[in-house]
Protein backbone atom coordinates (compact mmCIF):
# COMPACT_ATOMS: atom_id res chain seq x y z
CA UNK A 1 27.86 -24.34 -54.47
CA UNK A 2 31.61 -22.98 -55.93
CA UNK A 3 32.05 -23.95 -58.65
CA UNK A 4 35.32 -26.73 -58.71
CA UNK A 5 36.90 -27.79 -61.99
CA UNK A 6 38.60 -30.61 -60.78
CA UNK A 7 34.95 -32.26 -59.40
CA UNK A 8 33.47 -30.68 -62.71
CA UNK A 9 36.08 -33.09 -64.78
CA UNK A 10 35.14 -36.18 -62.58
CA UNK A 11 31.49 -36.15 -62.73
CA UNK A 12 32.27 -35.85 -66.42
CA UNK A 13 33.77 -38.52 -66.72
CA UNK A 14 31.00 -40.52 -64.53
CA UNK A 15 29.15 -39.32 -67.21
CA UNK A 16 30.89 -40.73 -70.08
CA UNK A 17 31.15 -43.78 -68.58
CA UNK A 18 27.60 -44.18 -67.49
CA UNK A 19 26.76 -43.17 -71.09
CA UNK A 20 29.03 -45.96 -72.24
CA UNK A 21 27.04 -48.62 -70.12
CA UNK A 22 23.54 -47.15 -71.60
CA UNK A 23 25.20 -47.31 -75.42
CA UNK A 24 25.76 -50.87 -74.89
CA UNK A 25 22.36 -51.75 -73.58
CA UNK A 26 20.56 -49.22 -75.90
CA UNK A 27 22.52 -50.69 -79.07
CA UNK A 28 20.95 -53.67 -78.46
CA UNK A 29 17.97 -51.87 -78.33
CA UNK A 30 18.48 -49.97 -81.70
CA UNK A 31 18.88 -53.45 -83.11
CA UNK A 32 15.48 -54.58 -82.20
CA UNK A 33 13.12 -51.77 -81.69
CA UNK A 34 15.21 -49.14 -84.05
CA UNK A 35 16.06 -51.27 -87.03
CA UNK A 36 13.28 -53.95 -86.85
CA UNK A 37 10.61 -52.20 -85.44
CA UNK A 38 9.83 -54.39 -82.84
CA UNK A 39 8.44 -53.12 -79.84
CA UNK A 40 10.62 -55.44 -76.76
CA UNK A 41 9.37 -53.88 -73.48
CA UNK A 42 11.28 -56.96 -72.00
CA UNK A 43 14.91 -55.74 -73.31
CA UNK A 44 15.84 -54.36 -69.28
CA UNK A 45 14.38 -58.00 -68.25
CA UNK A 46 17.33 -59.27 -70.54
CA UNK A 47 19.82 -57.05 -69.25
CA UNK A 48 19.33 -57.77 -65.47
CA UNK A 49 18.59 -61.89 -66.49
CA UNK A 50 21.80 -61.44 -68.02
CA UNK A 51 23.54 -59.70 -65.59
CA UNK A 52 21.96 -62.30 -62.73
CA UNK A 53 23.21 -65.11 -65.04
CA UNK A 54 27.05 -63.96 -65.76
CA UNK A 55 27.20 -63.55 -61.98
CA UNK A 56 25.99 -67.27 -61.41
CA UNK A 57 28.57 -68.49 -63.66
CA UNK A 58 31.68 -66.27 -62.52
CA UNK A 59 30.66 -67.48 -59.28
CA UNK A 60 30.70 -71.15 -60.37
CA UNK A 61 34.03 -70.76 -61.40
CA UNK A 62 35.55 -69.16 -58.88
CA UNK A 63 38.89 -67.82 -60.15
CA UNK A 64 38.56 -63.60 -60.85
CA UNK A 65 39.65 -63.45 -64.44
CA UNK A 66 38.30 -66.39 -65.77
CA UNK A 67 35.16 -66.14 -63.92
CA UNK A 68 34.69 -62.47 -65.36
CA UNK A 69 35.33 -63.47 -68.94
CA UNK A 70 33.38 -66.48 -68.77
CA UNK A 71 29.87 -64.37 -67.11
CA UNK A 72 30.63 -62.18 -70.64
CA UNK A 73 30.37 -65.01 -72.74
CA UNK A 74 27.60 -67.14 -70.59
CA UNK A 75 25.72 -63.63 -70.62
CA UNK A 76 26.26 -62.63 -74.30
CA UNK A 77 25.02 -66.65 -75.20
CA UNK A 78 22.63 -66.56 -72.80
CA UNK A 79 20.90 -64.17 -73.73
CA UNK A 80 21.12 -64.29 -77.44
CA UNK A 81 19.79 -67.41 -77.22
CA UNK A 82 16.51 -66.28 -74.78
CA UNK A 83 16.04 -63.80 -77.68
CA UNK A 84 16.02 -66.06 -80.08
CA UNK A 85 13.55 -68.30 -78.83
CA UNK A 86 11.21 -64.78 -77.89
CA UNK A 87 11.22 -64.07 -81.29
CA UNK A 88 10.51 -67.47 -82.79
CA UNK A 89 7.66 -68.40 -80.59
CA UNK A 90 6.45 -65.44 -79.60
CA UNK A 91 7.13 -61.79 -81.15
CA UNK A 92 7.50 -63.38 -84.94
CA UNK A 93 4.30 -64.43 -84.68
CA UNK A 94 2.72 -60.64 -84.48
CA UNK A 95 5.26 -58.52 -86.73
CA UNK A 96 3.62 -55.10 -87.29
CA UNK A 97 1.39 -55.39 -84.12
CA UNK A 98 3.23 -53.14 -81.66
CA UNK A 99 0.31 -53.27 -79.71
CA UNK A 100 0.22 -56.70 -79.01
CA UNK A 101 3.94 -57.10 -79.10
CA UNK A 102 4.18 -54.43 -76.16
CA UNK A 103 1.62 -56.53 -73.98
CA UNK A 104 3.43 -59.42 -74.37
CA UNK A 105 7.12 -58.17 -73.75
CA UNK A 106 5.48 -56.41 -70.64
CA UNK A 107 4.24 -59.54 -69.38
CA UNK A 108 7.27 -61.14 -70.10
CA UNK A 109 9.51 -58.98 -68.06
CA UNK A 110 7.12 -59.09 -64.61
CA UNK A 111 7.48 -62.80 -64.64
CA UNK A 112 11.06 -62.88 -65.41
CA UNK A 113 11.43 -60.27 -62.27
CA UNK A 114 9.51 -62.50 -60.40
CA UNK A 115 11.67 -65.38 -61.22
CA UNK A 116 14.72 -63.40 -60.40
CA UNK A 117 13.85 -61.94 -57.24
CA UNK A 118 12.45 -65.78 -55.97
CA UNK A 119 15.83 -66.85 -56.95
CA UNK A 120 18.18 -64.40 -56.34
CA UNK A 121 16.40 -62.38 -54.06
CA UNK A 122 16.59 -58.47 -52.60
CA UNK A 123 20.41 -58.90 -52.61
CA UNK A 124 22.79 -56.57 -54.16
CA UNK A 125 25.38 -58.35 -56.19
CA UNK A 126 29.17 -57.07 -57.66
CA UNK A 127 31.00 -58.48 -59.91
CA UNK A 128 35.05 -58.63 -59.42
CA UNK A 129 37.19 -57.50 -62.45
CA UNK A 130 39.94 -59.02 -63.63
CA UNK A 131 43.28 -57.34 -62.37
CA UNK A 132 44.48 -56.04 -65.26
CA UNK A 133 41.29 -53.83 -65.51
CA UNK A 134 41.33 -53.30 -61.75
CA UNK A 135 42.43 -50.33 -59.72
CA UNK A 136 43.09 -46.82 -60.77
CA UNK A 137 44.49 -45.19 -63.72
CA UNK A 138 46.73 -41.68 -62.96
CA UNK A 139 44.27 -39.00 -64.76
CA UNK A 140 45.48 -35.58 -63.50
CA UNK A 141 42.11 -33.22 -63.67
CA UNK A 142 40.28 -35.81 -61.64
CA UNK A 143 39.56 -36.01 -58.13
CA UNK A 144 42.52 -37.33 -56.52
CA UNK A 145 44.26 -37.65 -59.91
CA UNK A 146 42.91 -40.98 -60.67
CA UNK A 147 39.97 -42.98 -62.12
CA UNK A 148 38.48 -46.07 -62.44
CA UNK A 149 40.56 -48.15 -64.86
CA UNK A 150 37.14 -50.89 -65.19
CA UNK A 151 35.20 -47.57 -66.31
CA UNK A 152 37.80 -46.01 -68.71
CA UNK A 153 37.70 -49.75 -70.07
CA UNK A 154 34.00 -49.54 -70.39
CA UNK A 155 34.28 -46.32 -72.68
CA UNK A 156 36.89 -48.51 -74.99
CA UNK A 157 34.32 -51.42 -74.63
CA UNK A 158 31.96 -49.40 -76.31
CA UNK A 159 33.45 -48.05 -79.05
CA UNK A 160 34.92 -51.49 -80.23
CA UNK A 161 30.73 -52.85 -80.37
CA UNK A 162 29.91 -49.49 -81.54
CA UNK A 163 32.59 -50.32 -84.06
CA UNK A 164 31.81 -53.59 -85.09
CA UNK A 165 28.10 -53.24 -84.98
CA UNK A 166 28.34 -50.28 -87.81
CA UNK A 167 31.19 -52.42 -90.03
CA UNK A 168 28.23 -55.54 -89.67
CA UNK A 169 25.55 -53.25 -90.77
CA UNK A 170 27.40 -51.07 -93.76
CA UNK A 171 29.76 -52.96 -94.82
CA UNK A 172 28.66 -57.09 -94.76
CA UNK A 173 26.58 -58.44 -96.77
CA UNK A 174 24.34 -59.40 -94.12
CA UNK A 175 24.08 -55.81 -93.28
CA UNK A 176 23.02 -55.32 -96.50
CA UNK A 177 20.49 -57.65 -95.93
CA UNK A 178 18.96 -56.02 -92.74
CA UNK A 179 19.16 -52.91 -94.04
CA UNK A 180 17.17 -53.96 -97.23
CA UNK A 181 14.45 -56.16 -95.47
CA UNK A 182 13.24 -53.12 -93.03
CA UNK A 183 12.94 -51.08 -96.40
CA UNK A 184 11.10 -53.81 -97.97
CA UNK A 185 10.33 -56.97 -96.75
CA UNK A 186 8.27 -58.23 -99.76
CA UNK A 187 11.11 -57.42 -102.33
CA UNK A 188 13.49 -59.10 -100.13
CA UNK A 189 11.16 -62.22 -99.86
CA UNK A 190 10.42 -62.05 -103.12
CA UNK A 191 14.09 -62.40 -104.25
CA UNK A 192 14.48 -65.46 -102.13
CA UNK A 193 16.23 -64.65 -98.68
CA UNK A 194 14.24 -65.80 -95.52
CA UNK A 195 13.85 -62.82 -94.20
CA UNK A 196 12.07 -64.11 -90.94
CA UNK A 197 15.82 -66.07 -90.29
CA UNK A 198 17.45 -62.73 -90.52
CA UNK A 199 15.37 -61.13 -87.73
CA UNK A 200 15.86 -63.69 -86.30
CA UNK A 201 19.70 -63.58 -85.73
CA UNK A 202 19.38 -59.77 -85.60
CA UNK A 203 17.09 -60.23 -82.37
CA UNK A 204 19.32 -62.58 -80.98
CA UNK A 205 22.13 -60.13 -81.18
CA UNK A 206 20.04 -57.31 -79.97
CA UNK A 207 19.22 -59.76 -76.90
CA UNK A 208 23.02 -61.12 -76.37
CA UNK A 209 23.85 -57.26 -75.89
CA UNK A 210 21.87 -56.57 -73.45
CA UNK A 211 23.18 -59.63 -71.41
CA UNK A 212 26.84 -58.18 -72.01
CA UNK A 213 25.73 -55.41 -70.56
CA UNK A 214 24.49 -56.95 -67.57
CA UNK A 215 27.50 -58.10 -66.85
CA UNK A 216 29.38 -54.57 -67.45
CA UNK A 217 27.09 -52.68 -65.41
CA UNK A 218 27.40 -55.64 -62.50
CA UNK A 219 30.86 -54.66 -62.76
CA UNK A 220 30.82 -51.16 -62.71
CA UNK A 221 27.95 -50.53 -60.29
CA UNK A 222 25.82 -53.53 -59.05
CA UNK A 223 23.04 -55.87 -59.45
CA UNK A 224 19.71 -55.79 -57.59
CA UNK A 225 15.77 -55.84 -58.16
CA UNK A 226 14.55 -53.11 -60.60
CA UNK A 227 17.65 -52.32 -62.53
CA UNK A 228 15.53 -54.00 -65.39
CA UNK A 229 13.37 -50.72 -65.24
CA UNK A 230 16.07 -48.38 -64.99
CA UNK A 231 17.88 -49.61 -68.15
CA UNK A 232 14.88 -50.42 -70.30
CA UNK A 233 13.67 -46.27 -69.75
CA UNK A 234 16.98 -44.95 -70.35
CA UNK A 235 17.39 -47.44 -73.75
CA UNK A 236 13.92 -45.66 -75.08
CA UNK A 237 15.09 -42.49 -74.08
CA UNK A 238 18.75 -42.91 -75.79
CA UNK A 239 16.47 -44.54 -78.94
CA UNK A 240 13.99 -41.62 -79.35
CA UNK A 241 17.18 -38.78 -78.53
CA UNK A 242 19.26 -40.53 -81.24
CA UNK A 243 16.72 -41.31 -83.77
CA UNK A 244 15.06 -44.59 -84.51
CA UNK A 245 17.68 -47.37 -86.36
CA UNK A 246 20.59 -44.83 -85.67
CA UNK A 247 23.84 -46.40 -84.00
CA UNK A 248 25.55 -42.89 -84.51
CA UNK A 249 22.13 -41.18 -82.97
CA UNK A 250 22.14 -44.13 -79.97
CA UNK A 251 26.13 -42.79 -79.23
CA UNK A 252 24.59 -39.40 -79.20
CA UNK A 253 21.91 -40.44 -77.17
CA UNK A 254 23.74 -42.20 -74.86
CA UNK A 255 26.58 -39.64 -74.33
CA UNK A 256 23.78 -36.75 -73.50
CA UNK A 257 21.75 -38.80 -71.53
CA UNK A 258 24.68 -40.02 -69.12
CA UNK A 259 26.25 -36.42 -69.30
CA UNK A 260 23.09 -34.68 -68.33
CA UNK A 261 21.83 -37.63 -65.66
CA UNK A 262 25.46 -37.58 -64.03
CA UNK A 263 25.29 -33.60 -64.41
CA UNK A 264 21.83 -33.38 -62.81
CA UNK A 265 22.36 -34.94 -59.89
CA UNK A 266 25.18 -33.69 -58.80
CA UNK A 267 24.21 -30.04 -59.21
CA UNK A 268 20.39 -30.42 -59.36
CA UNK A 269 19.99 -33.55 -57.53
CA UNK A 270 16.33 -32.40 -56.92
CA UNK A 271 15.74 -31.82 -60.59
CA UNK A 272 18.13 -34.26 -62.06
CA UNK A 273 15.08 -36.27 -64.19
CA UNK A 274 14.08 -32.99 -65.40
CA UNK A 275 17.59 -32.28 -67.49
CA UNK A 276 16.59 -36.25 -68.95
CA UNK A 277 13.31 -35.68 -70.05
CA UNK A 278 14.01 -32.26 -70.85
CA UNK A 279 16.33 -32.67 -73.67
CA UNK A 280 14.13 -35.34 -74.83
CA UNK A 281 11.44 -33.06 -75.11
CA UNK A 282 13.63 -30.60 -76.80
CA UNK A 283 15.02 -33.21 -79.46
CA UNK A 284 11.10 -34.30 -79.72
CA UNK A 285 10.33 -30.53 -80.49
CA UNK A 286 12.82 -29.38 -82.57
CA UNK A 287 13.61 -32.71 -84.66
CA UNK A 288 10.77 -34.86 -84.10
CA UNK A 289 12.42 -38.10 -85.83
CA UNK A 290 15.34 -37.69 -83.41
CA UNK A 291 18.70 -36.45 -83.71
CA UNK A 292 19.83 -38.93 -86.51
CA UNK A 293 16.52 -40.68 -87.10
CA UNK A 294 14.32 -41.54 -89.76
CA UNK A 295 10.65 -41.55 -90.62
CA UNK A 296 9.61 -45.21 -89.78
């Protein structure tokens, strides 16, 4: 194949912006399994429950814009609050056991694809964007000198919860908080902060992200049976790239697993889950702890 540097730019770009989708579900991840150490084999369950839910609502409403923003916020709440109640009746119940915590996340997520698929069904599902992220913006090294403007708004989507999500952790005192109750839980007790009520927001907002990002990749590309799968491997592949607890390492993780899965199968379509696991081996080899990671 000749090489073209106009389709070279373009697949970059799908890259990017398919990196952008798995930073949003994988920061959710980081959250949970990173930060808390809690092993949530369910967290793709959440992002396809929430991306079957926003669609329900946008559909209830009716009206494009409205309907889109609203399946964000019913997904987000959703969610958060389905992760909420996980880790108050079940995971909290078993911290330390990732063992048992697995099992039960695993078991989790088959019935809640059962669920989905009796109630939704085989169907493939798209969510309509509002106008004024609609369409095509000019971008002159891309195929036909345009993009996606939804998927360039994906990338900025991002960055603002990649944003936020390192201002909550470094710089509130809530962050504080998190950060000092994975270090030491006792001490934190001990000093009189219910530490099991922080994890438990902290899960919830790990959960509610992975519903946003439901909806976002419903947008972007579609809904149907298995996505659940899809985005719950690529989270623990972005986790163990970036490093465990790492936002910064999850970015990085993201942005080289998109690049090199968009990459791959356009070039080596064959061969494209070889590139994936291969850097992962690499990172795994060379800096066992991950890019940015920590021991746990």
């Amino acid at each position: 194949m000749a090489f073209d540097p106009v389709q070279f730019v373009t697949v970059g770009l799908n890259g990017l912006t398919q990196a952008a989708l798995y930073f949003i579900v994988a920061s959710g991840f980081t959250l949970i399994f990173g930060l808390m150490r809690t092993v949530n084999m369910a967290h793709g369950s959440l992002y396809l429950f929430g991306a079957y839910l926003g669609y329900s609502i946008g559909a209830s409403v009716g009206k494009t814009g409205e309907g889109w923003v609203l399946a964000i916020v019913g997904a987000f709440g959703g969610m958060a609050l389905v992760g909420f109640l996980m880790q108050r009746f079940l995971l909290g119940w078993m911290p330390g056991q990732d063992l048992r915590q697995a099992l039960v996340t695993i078991g989790l997520s088959i019935i809640v694809a059962d669920l989905l698929l009796m109630n939704y069904g085989g169907i493939t599902y798209q969510f309509s964007q509002p106008d004024v992220i609609s369409g095509s913006t000019a971008i002159p090294f891309a195929v036909g000198g345009k993009y996606s403007t939804f998927r360039l708004f994906l990338v900025v989507a991002a960055g603002t919860i990649g944003l936020l999500l390192w201002l909550l952790l470094n710089r509130t005192k809530l962050g504080m908080i998190i950060r000092a109750g994975i270090d030491d839980r006792d001490m934190l007790s001990a000093l009189g902060v219910d530490v099991p009520r922080v994890f438990l927001l902290v899960f919830a907002l790990g959960a509610g992200l992975a519903g946003l990002a439901g909806v976002m990749g419903g947008t972007a590309l579609s809904i149907s049976p298995g996505e659940d799968a899809r985005y719950l491997l690529s989270s623990l592949v972005v986790v163990i790239v970036g490093g465990m607890g790492s936002l910064g390492g999850a970015a990085i993780g993201a942005m080289l697993v998109g690049l090199a899965e968009q990459y791959g199968l356009f070039y080596w379509p064959y061969y494209a889950p070889l590139v994936t696991f291969g850097i992962m081996a690499a990172v795994l080899a060379l800096r066992p702890h991950g890019l940015l990671g920590r021991p746990a």
